[in-house]
Every structure is written in C-alpha cells, then in structure tokens.
Protein backbone atom coordinates (compact mmCIF):
# COMPACT_ATOMS: atom_id res chain seq x y z
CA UNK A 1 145.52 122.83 93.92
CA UNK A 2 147.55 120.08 92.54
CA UNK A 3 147.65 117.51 89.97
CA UNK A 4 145.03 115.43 91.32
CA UNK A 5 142.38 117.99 91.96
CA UNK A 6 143.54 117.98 95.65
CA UNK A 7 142.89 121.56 97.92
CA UNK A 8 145.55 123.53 99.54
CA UNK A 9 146.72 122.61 102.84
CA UNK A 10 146.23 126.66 103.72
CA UNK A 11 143.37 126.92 106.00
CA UNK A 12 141.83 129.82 104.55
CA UNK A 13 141.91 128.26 100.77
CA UNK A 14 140.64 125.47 102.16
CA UNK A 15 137.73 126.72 104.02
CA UNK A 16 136.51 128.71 101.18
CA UNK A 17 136.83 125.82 98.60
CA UNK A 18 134.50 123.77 101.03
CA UNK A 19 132.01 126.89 101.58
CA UNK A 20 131.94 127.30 97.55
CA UNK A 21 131.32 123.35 96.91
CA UNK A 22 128.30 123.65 99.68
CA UNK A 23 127.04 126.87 98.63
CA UNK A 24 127.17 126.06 94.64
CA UNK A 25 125.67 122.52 95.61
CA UNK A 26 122.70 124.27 97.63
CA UNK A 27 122.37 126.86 94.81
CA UNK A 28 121.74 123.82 92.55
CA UNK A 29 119.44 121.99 94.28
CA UNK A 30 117.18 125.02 94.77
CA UNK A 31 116.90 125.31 91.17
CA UNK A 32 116.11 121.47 91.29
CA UNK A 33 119.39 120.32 89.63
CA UNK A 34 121.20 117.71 91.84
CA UNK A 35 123.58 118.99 94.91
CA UNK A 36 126.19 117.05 92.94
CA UNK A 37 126.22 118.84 89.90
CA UNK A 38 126.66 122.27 91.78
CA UNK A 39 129.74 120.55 93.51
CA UNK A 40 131.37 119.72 90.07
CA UNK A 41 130.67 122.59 88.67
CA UNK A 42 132.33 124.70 91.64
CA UNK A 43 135.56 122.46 91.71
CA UNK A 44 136.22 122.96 87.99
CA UNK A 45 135.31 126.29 88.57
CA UNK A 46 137.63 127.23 91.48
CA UNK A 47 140.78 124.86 89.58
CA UNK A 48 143.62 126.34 88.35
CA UNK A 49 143.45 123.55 85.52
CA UNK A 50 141.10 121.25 83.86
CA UNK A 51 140.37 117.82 86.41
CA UNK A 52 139.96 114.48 85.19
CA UNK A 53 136.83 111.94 86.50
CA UNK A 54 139.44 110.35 89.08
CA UNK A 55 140.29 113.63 90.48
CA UNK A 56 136.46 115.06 90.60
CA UNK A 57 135.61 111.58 92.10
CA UNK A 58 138.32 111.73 94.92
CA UNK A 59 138.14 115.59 95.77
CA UNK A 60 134.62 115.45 96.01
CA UNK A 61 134.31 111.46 97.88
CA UNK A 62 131.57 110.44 95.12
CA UNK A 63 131.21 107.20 93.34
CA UNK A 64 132.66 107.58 89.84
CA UNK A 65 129.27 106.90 88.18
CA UNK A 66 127.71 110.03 89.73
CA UNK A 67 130.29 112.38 88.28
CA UNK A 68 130.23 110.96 84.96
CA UNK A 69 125.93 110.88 85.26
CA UNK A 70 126.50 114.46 86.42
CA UNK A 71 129.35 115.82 84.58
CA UNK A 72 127.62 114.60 80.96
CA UNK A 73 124.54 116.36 82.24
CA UNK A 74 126.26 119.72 83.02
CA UNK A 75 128.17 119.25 79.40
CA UNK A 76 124.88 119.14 77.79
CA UNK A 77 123.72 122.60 79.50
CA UNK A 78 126.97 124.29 78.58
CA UNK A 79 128.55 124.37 82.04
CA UNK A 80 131.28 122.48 80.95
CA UNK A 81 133.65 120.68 78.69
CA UNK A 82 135.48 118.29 78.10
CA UNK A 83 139.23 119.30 77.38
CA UNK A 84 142.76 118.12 75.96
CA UNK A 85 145.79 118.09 78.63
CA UNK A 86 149.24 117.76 76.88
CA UNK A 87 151.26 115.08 78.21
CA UNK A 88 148.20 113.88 80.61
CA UNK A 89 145.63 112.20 78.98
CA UNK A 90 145.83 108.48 77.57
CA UNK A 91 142.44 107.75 77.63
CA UNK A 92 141.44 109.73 80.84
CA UNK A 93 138.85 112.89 80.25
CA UNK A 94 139.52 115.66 81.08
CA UNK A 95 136.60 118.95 82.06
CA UNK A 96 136.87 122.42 82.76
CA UNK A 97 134.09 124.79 83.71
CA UNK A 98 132.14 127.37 81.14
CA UNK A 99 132.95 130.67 82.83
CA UNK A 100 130.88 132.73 80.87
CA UNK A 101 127.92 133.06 82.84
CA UNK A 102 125.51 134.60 81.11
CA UNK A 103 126.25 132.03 78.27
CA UNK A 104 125.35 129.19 80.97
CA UNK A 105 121.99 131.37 82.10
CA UNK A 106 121.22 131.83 78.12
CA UNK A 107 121.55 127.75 78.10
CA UNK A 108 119.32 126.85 80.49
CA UNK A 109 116.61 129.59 79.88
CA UNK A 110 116.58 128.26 76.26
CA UNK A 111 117.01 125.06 77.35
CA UNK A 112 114.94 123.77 80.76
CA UNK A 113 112.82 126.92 81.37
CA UNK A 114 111.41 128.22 78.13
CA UNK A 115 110.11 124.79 77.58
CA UNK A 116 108.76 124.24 80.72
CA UNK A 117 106.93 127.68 80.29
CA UNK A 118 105.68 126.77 77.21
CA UNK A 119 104.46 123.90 77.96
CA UNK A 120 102.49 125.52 81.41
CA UNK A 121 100.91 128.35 78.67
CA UNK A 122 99.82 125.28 76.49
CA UNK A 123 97.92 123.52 79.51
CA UNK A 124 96.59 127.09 80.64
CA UNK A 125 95.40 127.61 77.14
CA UNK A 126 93.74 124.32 76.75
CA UNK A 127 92.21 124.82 80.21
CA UNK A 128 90.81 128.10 78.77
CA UNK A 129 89.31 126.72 75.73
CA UNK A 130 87.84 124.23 77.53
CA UNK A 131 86.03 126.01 79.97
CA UNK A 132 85.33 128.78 77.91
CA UNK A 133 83.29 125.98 75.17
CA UNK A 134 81.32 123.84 78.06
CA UNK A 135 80.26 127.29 80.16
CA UNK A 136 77.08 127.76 78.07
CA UNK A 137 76.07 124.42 78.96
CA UNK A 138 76.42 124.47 82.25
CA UNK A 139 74.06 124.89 85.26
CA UNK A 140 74.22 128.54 86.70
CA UNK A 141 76.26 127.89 90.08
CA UNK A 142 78.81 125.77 88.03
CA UNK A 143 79.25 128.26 85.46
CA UNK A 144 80.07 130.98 88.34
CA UNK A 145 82.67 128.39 89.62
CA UNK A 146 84.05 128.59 85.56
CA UNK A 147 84.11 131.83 85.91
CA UNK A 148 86.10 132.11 88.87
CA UNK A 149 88.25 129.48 87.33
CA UNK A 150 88.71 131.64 83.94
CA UNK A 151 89.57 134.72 85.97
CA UNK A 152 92.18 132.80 88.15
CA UNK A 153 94.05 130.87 84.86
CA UNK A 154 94.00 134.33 82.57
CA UNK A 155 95.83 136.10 85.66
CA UNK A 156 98.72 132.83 86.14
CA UNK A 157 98.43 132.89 82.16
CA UNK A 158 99.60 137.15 82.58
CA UNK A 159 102.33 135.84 84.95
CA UNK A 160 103.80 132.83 82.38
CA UNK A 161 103.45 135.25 79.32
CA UNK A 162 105.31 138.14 81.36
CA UNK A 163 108.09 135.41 82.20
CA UNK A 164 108.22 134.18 78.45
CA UNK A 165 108.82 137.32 77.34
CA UNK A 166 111.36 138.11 79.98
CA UNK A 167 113.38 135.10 79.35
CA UNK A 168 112.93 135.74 75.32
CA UNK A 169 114.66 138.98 76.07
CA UNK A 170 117.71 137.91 77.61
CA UNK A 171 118.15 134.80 75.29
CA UNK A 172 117.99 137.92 72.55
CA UNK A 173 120.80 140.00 74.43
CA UNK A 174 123.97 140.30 73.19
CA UNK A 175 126.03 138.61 75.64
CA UNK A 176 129.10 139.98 74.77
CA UNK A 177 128.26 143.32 75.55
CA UNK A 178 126.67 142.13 78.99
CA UNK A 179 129.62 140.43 80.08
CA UNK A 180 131.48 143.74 79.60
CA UNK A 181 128.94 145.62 81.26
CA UNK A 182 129.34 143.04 84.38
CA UNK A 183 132.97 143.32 84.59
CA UNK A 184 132.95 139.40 82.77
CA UNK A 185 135.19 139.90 80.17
C-alpha cells in the first residue's frame, strides 16, 4: 500500500482488499451500522500505516464528509483513532484501526446494545405492570386476551434478561486473557 492509501497493483492483494472492504461493509450494515463505516474500518485495518481523510476519501471514492461523519462515529465506539505521523501531518488527521477485537465488541455491547436492551426490559416491564393492574377490571374475554399477552411479554422478557446477562458477562471478562486464549495477542 503506499503513501496515499493506494492498493497494490498485485492482483491477488488487490482482489482480497476489495473482498475485505465489501465483506466488512456488509458485516456492518447487518448490524445496522452504515456500509461505509465497515469500509473504513477494513482499509485502516488491512494498512500497513495509519491513512489520512484524503487517502480514506480517494481509496474508497467517497465524498470527504462521509468519512469524516463516519470515521468520528467509529472513533467514538473505539474502532479507531486518530494518530500522529512524523514528518506527515501539518494539519491533516491521521486514523488507524483498534485491533483489539474484543475491546471493540466490549465497546459496543456497553455501548449500543446494553442500552438498547435495557431500554426493551423497561417497556416490557411497564407493559407488565400495566396489564397486570387493569386485568381485574376487565371484562372476562379481554382479560383472557391479557393473559395471553402476559404469558407472551414474560417469555420475550426471559429472552432480553438471558441476553443482559450474557452481554454483562463478557463486558466483565478479562480481555486480556481472552485475547491470549484467541491467539490476539
């Protein structure tokens, strides 16, 4: 790769740089983070050396407003920084990508998904409460509908609970000693 963030002429390189981009940019959008921001991440990822805006920008053929949009966003979750480059700076920025992984899965569980389970708990809980203080007033069919509806929420409320405490348990992981385990470090 050279200066400018710029892909190796070798066919093989090449072709593999492009799958990555694509793949890490699908991968992203499934978890409903932009196709961009999977792109960015895999080009610092796969370069040799931290890239500037320009380079990101003109590697990747995207207006220069997206990658900044997208590369502050993926600075806030962790995936990457911003760097110093002896000698190549002025006042261009310069990124590089987090590769600890389980230190960018630890961000966004405690980040994005543990509040987006807590907040589905807090609506099944209210829906709970709710139901479970207007059922004695209720007519006979509509409190078998309440029912139904109680059973239904306590079982997705089993699921969210189950996933709380599974993401609570990796966030309380040493990471260290997984990244060993996974060959990481």
């Amino acid at each position: 790769m050279s200066e400018n963030g710029s892909v190796s002429p070798n066919q093989d390189l090449h072709a593999v740089h492009e799958s990555m981009l694509d793949g890490l940019g699908q991968l992203a959008s499934y978890f409903g983070f932009s196709k961009v921001m999977g792109q960015l991440y895999g080009a610092l990822l796969l370069s040799p050396e931290p890239l500037s805006l320009d380079a990101l920008m003109e590697q990747l053929d995207i207006s220069k407003a997206s990658v900044s949009m997208n590369i502050r966003t993926l600075e806030h979750m962790g995936m990457v920084r911003q760097v110093w480059v002896r000698g190549r700076g002025g006042r261009r920025k310069f990124y590089e990508a987090e590769t600890d992984f389980w230190q960018i899965i630890s961000n966004v569980i405690a980040g994005r998904e543990m509040r987006d389970v807590d907040r589905a708990l807090g609506v099944l809980g209210d829906n709970v409460d709710r139901l479970s203080k207007s059922m004695p007033q209720m007519e006979e069919s509509d409190q078998k509908v309440a029912s139904l509806y109680l059973e239904r929420i306590v079982q997705i409320q089993a699921l969210f609970q189950f996933a709380q405490m599974v993401m609570t348990t990796i966030l309380s992981r040493n990471f260290e000693e997984v990244s060993k385990d996974y060959g990481q470090k």
